[in-house]
C-alpha atoms as a PDB file:
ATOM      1  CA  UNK A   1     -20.113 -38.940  67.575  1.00  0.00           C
ATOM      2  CA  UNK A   2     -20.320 -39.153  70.950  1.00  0.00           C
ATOM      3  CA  UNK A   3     -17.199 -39.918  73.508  1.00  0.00           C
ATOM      4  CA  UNK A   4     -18.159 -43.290  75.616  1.00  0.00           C
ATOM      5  CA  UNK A   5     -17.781 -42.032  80.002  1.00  0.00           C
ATOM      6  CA  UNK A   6     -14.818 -43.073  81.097  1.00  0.00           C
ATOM      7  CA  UNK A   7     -14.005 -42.755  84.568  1.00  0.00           C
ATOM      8  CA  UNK A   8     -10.551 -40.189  84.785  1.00  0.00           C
ATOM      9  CA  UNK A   9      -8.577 -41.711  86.741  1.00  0.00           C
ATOM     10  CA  UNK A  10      -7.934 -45.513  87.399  1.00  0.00           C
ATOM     11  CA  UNK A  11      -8.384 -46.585  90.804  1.00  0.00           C
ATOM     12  CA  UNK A  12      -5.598 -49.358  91.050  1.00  0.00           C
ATOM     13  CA  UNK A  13      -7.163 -52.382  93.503  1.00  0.00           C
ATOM     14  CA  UNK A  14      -4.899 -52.519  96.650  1.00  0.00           C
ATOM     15  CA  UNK A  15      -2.177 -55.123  96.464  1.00  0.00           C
ATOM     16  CA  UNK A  16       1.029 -56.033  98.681  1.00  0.00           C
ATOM     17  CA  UNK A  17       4.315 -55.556  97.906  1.00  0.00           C
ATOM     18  CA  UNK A  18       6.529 -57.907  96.621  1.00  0.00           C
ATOM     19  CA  UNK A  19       9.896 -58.640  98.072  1.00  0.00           C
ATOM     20  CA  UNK A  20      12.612 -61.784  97.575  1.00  0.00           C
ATOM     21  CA  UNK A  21      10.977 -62.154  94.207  1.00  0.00           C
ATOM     22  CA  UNK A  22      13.100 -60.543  91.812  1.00  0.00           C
ATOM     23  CA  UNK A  23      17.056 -59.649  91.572  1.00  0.00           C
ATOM     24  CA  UNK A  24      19.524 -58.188  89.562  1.00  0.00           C
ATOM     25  CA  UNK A  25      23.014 -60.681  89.205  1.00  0.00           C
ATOM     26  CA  UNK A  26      26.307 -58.680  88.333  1.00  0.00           C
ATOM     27  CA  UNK A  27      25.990 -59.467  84.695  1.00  0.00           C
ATOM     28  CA  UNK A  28      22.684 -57.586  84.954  1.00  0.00           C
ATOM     29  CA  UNK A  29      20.591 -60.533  84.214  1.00  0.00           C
ATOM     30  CA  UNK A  30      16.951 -60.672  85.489  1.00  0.00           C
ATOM     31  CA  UNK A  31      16.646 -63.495  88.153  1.00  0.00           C
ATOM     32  CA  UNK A  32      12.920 -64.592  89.655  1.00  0.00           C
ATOM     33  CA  UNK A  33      13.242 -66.814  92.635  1.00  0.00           C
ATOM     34  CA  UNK A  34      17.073 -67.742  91.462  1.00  0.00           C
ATOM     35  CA  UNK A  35      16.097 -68.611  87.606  1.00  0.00           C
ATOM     36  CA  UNK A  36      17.683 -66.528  84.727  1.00  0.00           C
ATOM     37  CA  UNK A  37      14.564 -64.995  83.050  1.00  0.00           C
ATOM     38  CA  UNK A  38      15.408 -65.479  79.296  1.00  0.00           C
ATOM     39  CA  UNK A  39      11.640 -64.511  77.644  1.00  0.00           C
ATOM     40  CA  UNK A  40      13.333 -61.085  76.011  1.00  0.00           C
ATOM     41  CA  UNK A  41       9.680 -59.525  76.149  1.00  0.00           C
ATOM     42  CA  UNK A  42       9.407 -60.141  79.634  1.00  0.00           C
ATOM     43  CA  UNK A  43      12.547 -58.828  79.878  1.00  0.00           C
ATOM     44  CA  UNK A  44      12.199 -55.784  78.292  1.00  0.00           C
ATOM     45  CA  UNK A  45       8.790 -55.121  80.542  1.00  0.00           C
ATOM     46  CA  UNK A  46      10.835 -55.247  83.418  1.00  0.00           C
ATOM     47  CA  UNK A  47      13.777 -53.176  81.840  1.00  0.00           C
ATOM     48  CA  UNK A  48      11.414 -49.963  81.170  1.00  0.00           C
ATOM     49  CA  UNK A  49       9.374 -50.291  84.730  1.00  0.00           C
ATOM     50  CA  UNK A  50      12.629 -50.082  86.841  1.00  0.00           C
ATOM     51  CA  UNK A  51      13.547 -46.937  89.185  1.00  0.00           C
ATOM     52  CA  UNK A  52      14.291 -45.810  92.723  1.00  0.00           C
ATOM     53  CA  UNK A  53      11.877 -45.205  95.155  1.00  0.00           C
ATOM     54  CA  UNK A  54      12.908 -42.449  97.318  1.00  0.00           C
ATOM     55  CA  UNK A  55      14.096 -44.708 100.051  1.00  0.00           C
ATOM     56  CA  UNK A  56      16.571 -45.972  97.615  1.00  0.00           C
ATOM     57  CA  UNK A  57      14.863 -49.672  97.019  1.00  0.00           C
ATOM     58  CA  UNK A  58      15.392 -50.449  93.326  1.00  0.00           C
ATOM     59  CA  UNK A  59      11.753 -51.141  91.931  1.00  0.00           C
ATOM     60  CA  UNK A  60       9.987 -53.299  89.319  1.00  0.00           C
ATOM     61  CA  UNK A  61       6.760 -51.084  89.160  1.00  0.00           C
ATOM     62  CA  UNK A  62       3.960 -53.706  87.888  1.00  0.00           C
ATOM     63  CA  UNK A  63       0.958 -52.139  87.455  1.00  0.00           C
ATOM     64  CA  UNK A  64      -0.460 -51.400  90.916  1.00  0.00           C
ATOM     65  CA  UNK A  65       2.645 -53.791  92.386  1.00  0.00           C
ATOM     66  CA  UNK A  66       5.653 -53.109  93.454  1.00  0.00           C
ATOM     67  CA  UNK A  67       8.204 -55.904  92.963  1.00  0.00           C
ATOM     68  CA  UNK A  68      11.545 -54.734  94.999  1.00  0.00           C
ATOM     69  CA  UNK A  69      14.958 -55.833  93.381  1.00  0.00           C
ATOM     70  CA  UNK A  70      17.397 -57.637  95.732  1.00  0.00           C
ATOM     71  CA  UNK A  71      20.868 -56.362  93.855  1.00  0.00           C
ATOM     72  CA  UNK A  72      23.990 -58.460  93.792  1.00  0.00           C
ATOM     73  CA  UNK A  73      25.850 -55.431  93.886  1.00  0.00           C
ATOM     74  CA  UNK A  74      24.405 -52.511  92.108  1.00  0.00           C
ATOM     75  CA  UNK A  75      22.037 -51.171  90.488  1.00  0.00           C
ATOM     76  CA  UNK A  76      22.594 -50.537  87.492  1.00  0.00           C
ATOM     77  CA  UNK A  77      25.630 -53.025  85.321  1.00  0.00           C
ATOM     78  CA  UNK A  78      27.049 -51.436  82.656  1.00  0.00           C
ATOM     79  CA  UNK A  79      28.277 -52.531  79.426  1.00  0.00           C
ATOM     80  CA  UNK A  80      31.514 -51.342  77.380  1.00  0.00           C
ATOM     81  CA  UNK A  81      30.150 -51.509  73.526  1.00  0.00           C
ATOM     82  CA  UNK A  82      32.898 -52.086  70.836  1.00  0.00           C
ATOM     83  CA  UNK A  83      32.689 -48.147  70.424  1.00  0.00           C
ATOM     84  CA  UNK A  84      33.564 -46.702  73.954  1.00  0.00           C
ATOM     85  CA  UNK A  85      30.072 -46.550  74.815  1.00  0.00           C
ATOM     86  CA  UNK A  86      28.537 -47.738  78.157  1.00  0.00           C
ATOM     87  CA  UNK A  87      24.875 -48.998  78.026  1.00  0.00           C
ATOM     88  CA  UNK A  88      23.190 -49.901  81.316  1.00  0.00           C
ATOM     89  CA  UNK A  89      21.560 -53.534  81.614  1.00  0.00           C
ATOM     90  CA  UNK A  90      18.183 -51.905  80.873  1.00  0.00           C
ATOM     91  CA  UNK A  91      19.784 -50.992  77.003  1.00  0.00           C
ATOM     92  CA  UNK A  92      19.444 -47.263  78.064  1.00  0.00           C
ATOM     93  CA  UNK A  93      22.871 -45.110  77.474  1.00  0.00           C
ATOM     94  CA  UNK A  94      24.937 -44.320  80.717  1.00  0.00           C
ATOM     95  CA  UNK A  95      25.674 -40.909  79.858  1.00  0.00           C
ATOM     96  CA  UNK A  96      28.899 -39.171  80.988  1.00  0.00           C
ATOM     97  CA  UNK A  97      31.324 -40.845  83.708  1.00  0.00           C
ATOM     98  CA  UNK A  98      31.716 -38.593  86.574  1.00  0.00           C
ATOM     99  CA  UNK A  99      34.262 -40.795  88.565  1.00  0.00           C
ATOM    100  CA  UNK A 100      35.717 -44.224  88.257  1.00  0.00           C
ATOM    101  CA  UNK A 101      36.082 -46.947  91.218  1.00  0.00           C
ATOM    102  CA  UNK A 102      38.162 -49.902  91.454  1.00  0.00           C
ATOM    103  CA  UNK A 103      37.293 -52.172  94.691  1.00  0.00           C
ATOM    104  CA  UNK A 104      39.416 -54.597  96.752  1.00  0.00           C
ATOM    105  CA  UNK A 105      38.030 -57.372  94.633  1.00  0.00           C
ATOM    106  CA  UNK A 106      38.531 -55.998  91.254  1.00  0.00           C
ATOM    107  CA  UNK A 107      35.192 -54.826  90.222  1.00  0.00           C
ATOM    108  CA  UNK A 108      35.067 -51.644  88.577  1.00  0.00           C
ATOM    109  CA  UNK A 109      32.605 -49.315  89.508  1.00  0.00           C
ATOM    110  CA  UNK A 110      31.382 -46.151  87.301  1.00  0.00           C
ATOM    111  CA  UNK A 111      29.498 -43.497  88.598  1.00  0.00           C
ATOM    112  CA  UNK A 112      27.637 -42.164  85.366  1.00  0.00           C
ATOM    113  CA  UNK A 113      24.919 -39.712  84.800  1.00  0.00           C
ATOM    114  CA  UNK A 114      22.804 -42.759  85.366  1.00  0.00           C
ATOM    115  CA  UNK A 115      24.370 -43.484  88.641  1.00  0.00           C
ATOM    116  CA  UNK A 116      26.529 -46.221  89.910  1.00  0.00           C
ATOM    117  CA  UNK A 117      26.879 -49.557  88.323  1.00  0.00           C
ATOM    118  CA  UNK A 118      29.282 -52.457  88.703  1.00  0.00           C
ATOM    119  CA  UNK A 119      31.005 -53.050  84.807  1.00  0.00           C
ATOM    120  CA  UNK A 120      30.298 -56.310  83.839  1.00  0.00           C
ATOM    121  CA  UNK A 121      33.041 -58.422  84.029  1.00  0.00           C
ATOM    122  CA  UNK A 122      33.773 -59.563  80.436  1.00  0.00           C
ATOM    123  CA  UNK A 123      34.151 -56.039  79.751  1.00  0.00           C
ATOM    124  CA  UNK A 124      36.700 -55.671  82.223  1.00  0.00           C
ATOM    125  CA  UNK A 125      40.265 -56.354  79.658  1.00  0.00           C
ATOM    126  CA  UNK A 126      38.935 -53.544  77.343  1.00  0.00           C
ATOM    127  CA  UNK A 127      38.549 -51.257  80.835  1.00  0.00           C
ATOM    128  CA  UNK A 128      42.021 -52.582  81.976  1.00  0.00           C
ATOM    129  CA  UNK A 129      43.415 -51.680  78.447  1.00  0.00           C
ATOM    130  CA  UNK A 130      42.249 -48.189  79.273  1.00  0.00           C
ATOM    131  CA  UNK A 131      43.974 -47.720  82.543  1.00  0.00           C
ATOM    132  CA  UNK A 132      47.106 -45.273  82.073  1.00  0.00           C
ATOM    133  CA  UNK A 133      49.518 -43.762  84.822  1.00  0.00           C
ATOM    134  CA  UNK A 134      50.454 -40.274  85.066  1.00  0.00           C
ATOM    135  CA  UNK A 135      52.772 -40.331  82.373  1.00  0.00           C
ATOM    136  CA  UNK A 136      50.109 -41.496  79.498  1.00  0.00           C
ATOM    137  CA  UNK A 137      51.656 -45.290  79.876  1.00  0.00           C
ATOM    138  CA  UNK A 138      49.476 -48.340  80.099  1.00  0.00           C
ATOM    139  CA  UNK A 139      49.061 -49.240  84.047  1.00  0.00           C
ATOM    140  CA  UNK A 140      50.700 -52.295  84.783  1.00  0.00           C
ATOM    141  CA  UNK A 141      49.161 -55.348  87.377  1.00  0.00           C
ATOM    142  CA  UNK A 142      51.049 -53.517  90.216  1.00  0.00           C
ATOM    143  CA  UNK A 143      49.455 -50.640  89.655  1.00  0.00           C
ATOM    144  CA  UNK A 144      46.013 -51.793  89.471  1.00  0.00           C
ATOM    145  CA  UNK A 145      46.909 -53.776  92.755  1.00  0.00           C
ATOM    146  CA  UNK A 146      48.199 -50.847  94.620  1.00  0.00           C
ATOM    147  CA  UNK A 147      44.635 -48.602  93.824  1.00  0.00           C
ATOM    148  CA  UNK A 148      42.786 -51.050  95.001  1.00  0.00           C
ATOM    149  CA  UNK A 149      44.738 -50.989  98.481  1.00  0.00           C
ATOM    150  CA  UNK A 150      43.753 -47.500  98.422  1.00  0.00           C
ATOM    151  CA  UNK A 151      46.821 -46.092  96.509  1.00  0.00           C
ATOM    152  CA  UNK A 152      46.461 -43.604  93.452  1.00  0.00           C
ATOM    153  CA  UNK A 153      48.279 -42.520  90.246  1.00  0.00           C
ATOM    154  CA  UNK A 154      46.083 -44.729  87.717  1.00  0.00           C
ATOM    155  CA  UNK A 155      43.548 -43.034  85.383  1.00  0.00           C
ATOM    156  CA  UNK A 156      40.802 -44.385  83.328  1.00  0.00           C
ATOM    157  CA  UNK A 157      39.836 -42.552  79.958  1.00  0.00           C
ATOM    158  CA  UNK A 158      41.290 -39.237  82.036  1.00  0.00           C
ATOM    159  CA  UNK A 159      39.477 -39.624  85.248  1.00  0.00           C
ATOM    160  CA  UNK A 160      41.794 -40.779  88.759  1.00  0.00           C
ATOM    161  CA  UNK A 161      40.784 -44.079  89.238  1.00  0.00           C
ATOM    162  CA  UNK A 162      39.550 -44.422  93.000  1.00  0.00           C
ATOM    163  CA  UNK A 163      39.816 -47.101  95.594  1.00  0.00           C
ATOM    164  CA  UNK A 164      36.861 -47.907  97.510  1.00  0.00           C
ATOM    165  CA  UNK A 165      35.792 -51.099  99.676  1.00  0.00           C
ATOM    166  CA  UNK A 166      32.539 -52.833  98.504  1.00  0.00           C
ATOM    167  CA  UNK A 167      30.971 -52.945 101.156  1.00  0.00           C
ATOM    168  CA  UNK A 168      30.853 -49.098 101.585  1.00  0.00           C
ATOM    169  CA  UNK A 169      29.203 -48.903  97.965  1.00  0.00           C
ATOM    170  CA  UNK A 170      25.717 -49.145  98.856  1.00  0.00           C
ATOM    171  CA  UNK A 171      26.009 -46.059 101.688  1.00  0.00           C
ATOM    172  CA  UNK A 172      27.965 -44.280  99.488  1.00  0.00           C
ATOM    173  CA  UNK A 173      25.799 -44.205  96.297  1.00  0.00           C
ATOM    174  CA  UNK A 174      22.489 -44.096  98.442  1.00  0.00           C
ATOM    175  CA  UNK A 175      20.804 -48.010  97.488  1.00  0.00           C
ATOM    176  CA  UNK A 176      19.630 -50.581  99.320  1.00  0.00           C
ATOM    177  CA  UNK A 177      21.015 -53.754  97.991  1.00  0.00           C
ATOM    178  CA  UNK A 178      18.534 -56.307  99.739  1.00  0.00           C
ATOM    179  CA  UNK A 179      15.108 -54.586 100.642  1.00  0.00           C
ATOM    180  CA  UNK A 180      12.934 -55.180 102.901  1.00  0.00           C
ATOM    181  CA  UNK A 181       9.121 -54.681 104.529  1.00  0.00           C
END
């Protein structure tokens, strides 16, 4: 049987770039022009066609386009699953937690094998549960409120929970929150 001549490689047809398009809400819901995007196919396209670029942008890669994501905060969001797990908004596992962040607003912040993401904030009484001092006891209100002043002495599942100011985030972890051409 004979194999039909296909050309080797596809020669995508030049498009632009896409920008102010598409963003990422701190529940990690899909947003296109402002609207919640609800189709769960379209939904799961995007999820499995999202990366960094090396410049840091956070990229829908669609086909020969790429769609940049304009982040509400981060990322990635992450999810606290009745089990301990974190998932990231894509449905992807986390992996490990290499440091935990608490902000002057009360966002918590995990930096997982994944990288950073902002914990969605329904998950955030199981994640206060968590918090312990030094002595193994739950972390009371004035202890959560002193970290994120910058203070120390609260842990979450083991690792020193660590102040840090929002709007240092993006630097620090190495995004760009609102891209642009």
């Amino acid at each position: 049987m004979p194999t039909p001549d296909f050309p080797v490689a596809v020669n995508w047809p030049e498009v632009p770039a896409c920008y102010g398009w598409l963003s990422l809400d701190r529940r990690g819901c899909w947003r296109l022009k402002g609207q919640a995007i609800s189709h769960a196919g379209l939904i799961g396209f995007i999820n499995s066609h999202y990366g960094a670029d090396a410049s840091g942008n956070w990229v829908f890669q669609n086909g020969p386009q790429a769609v940049f994501v304009a982040l509400d905060y981060t990322p990635l969001v992450l999810r606290l699953e009745a089990d301990g797990r974190l998932t990231v908004h894509t449905g992807v596992a986390a992996g490990p937690v290499v440091a935990a962040y608490l902000d002057e607003e009360g966002n918590a912040l995990l930096h997982t094998a994944s990288g950073i993401g902002l914990l969605d904030d329904r998950d955030l009484p199981a994640f206060v549960a968590a918090c312990q001092n030094a002595y193994g006891e739950p972390a009371g209100e004035g202890a959560l409120l002193e970290t994120m002043a910058g203070g120390s002495g609260v842990f979450w599942c083991g690792l020193p929970l660590q102040s840090i100011n929002c709007h240092d985030v993006a630097l620090r972890f190495g995004f760009r929150a609102l891209p642009a051409p």
